[in-house]
C-alpha atoms as a PDB file:
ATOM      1  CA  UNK A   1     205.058 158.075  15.582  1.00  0.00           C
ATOM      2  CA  UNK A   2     202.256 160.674  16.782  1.00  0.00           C
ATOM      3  CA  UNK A   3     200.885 158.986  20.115  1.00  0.00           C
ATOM      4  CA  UNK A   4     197.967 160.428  21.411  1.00  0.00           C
ATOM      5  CA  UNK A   5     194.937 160.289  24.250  1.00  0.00           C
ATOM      6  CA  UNK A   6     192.687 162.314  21.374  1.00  0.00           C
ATOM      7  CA  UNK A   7     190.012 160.672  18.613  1.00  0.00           C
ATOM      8  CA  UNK A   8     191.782 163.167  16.150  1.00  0.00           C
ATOM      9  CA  UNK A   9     194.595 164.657  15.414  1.00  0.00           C
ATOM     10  CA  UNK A  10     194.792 168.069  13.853  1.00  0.00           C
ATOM     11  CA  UNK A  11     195.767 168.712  10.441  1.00  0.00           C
ATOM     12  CA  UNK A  12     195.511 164.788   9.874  1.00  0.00           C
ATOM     13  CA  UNK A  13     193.035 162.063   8.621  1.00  0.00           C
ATOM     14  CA  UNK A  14     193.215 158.406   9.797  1.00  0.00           C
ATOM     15  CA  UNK A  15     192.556 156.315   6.263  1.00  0.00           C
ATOM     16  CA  UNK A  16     192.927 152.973   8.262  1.00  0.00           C
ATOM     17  CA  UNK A  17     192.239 151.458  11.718  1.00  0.00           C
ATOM     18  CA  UNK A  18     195.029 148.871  12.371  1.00  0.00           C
ATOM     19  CA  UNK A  19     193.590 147.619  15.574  1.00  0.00           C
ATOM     20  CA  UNK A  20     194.322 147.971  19.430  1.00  0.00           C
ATOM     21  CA  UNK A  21     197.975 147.867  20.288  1.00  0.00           C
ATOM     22  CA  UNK A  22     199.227 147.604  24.170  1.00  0.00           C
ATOM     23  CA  UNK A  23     201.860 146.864  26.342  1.00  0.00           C
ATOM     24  CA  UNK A  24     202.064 146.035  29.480  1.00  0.00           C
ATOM     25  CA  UNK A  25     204.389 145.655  32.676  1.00  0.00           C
ATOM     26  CA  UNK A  26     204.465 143.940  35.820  1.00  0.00           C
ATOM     27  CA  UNK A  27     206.305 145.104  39.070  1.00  0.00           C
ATOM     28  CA  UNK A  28     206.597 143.843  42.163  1.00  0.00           C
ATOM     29  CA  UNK A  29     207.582 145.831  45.608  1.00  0.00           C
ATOM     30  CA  UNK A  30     211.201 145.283  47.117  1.00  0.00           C
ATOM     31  CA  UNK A  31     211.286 144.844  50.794  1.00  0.00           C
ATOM     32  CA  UNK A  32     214.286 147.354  50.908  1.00  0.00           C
ATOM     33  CA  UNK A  33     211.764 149.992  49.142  1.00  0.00           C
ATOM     34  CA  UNK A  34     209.408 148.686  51.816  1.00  0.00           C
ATOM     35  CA  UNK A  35     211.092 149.859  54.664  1.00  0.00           C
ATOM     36  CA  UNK A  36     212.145 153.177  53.073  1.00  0.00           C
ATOM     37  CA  UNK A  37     208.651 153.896  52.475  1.00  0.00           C
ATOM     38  CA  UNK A  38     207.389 152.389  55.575  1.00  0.00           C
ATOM     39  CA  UNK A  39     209.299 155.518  57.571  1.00  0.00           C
ATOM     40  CA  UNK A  40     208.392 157.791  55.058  1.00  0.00           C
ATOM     41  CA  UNK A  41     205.087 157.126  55.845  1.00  0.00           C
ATOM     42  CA  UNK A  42     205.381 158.125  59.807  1.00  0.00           C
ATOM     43  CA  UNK A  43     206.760 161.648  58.441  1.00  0.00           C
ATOM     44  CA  UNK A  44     205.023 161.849  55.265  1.00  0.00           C
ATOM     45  CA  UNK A  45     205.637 163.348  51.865  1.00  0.00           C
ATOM     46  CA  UNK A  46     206.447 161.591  48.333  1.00  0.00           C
ATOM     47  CA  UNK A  47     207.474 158.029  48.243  1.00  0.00           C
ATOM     48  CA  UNK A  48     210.412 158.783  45.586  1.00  0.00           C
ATOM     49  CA  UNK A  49     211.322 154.793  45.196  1.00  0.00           C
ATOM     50  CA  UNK A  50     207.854 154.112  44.226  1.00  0.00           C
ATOM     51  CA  UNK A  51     207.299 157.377  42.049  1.00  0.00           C
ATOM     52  CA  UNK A  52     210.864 155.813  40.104  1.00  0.00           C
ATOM     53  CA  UNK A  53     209.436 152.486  39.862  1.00  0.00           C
ATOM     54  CA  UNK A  54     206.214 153.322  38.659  1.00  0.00           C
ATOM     55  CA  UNK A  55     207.083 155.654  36.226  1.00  0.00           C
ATOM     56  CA  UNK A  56     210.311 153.592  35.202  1.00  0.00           C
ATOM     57  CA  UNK A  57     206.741 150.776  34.389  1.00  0.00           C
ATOM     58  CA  UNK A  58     204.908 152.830  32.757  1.00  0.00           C
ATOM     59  CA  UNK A  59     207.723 154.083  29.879  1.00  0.00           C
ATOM     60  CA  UNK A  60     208.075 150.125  29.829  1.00  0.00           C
ATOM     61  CA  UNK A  61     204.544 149.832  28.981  1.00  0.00           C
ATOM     62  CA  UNK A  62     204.566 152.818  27.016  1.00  0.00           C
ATOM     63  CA  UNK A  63     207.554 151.230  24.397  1.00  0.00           C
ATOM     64  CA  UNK A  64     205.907 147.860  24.242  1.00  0.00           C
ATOM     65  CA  UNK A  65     202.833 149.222  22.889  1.00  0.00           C
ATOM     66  CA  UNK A  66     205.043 151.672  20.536  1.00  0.00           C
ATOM     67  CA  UNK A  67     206.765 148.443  19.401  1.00  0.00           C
ATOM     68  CA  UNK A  68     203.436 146.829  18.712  1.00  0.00           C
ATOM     69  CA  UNK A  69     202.286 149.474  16.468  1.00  0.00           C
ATOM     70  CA  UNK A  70     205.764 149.870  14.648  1.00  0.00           C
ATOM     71  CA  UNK A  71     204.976 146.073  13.648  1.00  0.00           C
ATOM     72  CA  UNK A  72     201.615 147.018  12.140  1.00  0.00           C
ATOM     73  CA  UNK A  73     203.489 149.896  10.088  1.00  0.00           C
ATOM     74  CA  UNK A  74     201.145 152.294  12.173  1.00  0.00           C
ATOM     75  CA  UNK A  75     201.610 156.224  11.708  1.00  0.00           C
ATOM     76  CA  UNK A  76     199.971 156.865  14.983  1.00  0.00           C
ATOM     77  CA  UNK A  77     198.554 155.644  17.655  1.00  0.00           C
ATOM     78  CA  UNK A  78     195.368 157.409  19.087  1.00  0.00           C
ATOM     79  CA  UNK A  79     192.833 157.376  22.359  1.00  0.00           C
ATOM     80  CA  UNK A  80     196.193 155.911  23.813  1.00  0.00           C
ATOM     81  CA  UNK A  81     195.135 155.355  27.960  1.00  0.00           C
ATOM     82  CA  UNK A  82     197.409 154.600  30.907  1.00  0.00           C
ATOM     83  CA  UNK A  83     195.991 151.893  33.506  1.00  0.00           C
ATOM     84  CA  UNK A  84     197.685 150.323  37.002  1.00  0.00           C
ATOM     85  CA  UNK A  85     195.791 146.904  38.170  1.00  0.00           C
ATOM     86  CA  UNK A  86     196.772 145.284  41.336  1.00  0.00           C
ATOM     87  CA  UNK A  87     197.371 141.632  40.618  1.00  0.00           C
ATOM     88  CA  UNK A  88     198.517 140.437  43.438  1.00  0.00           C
ATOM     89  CA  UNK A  89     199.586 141.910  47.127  1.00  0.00           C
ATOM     90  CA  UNK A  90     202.433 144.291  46.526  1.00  0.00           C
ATOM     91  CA  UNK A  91     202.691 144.024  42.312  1.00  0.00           C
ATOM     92  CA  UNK A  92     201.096 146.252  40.453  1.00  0.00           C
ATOM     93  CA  UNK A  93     200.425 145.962  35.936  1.00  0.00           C
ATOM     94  CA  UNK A  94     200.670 148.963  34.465  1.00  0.00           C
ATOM     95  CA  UNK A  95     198.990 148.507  30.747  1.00  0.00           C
ATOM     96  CA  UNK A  96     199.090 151.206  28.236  1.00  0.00           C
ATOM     97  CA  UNK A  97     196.512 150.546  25.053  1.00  0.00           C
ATOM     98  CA  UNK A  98     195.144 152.863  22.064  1.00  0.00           C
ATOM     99  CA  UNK A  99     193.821 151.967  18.493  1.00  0.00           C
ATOM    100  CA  UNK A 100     197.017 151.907  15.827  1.00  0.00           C
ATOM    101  CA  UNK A 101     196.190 154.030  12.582  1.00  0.00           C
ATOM    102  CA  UNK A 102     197.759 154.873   9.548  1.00  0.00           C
ATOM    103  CA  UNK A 103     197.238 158.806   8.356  1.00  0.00           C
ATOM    104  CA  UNK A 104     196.655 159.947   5.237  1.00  0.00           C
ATOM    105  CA  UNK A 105     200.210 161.161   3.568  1.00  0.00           C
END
C-alpha cells in the first residue's frame, strides 16, 4: 500500500476514488508519566514518556486507517494528514485520514 500526504503519485494514475479512510486513537496521561515530566519540566529538555506515547498513538492511528483502506481493496491512500485534538484534560485523539484510491495497473 503506497500511503501518501501528496494529490499524486509519480509514475501512477488514480482510476477510482474509494472515499476517506481514518483511524483514530485516544490516550490518556498516567500520573506516574505526570510526575516524570513534571521534574523534567524544572530542568527542561524532551519529555521521552510523552514523545513514546504519542508516537506509539499515532502508528495506532496510522494502522487503523491502513486497515480501513485494505477493506475497500484500496492501492493507495493519498493527501493522508496527521491531527492531535484535546478531548478532554490530559487525553489527547490523534486521527490520521486521506482519500483511499485504486491505481491504474
Amino acid at each position: 500500500m503506497i500511503i501518501t500526504t501528496t494529490e499524486t503519485i509519480p509514475g501512477k494514475k488514480a482510476t477510482k476514488i474509494l472515499g476517506v479512510v481514518r483511524g483514530s486513537t485516544i490516550r490518556a496521561k498516567h500520573i506516574g508519566r505526570d510526575i516524570m515530566a513534571g521534574f523534567k519540566t524544572l530542568i527542561g529538555g524532551e519529555i521521552k514518556s510523552y514523545t513514546s506515547m504519542i508516537n506509539e498513538a499515532r502508528e495506532e492511528a496510522l494502522d487503523r486507517m491502513i486497515a480501513q483502506a485494505k477493506e475497500l481493496n484500496a492501492d493507495a491512500i493519498i493527501c493522508m494528514r496527521l491531527v492531535t485534538a484535546e478531548v478532554m484534560p490530559g487525553a489527547a485523539e490523534v486521527l490520521a485520514y486521506g482519500t483511499a484510491v485504486k491505481l491504474q495497473r
